[in-house]
C-alpha atoms as a PDB file:
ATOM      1  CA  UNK A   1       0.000   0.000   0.000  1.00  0.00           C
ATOM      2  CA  UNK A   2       1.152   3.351  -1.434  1.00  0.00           C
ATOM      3  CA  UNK A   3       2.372   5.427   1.788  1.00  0.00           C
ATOM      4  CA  UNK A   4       0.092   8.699   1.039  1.00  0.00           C
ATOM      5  CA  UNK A   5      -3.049   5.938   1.339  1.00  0.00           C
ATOM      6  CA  UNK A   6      -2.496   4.806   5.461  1.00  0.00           C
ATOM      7  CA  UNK A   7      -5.019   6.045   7.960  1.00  0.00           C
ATOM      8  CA  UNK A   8      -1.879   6.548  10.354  1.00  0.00           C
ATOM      9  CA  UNK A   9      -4.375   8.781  13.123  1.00  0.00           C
ATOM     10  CA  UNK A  10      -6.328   6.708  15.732  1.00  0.00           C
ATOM     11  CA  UNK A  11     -10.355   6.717  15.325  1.00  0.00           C
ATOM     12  CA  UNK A  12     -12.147   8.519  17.975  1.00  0.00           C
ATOM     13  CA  UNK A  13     -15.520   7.523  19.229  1.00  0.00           C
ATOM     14  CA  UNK A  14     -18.051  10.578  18.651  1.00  0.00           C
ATOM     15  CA  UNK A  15     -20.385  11.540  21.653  1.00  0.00           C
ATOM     16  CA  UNK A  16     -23.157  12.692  19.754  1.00  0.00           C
ATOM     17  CA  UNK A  17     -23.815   9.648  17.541  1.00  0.00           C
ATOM     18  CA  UNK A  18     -22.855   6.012  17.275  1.00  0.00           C
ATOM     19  CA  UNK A  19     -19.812   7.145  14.701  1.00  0.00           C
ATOM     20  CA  UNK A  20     -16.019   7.000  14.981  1.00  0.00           C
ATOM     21  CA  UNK A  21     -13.903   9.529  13.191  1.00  0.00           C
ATOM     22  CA  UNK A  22     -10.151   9.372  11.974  1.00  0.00           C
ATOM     23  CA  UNK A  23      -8.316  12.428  10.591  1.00  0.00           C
ATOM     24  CA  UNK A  24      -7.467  11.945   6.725  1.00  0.00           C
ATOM     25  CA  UNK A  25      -5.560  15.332   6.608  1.00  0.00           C
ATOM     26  CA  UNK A  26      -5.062  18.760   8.373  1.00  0.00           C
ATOM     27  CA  UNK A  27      -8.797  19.499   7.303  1.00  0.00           C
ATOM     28  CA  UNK A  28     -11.160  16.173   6.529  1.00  0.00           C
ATOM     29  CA  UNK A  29     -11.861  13.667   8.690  1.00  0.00           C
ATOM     30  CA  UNK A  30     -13.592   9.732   7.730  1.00  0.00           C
ATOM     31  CA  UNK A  31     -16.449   9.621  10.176  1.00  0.00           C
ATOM     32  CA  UNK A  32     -18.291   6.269   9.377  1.00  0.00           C
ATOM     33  CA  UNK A  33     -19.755   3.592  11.514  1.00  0.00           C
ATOM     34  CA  UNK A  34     -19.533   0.164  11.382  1.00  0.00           C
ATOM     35  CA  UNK A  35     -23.102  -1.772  12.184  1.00  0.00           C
ATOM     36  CA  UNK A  36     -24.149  -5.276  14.070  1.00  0.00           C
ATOM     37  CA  UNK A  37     -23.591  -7.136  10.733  1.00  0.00           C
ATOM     38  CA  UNK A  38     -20.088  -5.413   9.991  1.00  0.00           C
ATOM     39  CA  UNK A  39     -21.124  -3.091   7.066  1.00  0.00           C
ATOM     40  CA  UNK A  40     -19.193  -0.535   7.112  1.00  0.00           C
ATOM     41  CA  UNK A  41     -21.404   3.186   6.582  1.00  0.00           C
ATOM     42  CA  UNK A  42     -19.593   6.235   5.781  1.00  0.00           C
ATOM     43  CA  UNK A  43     -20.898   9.175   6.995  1.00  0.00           C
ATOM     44  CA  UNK A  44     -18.949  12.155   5.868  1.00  0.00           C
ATOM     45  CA  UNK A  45     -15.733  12.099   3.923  1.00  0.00           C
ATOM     46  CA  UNK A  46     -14.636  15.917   4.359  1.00  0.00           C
ATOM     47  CA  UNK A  47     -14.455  18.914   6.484  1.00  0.00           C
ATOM     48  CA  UNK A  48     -14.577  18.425  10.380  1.00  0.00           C
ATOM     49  CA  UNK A  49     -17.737  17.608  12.274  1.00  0.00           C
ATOM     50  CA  UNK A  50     -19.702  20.255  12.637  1.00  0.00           C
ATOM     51  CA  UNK A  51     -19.259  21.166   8.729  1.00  0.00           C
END
């Protein structure tokens, strides 16, 4: 795997919803969940949270 392509940050569990988030850069974040049947639901691909 190409170097620029790791998620190197740890995910963080979000309060306010049943989410984690990981930092992809200085300015977007992954925030996605992962449900009882391991599907994996991404939630927003950019920005930070509250954006």
């Amino acid at each position: 795997m190409h170097e620029s392509h790791r998620l190197t940050e740890k995910p963080e569990p979000l309060r306010h919803r049943k989410a984690w988030s990981r930092r992809i850069d200085d300015v977007n974040r992954l925030v996605y969940n992962i449900d009882e049947n391991g599907f994996l639901w991404i939630i927003s691909c950019r920005g930070h949270y509250e954006d």
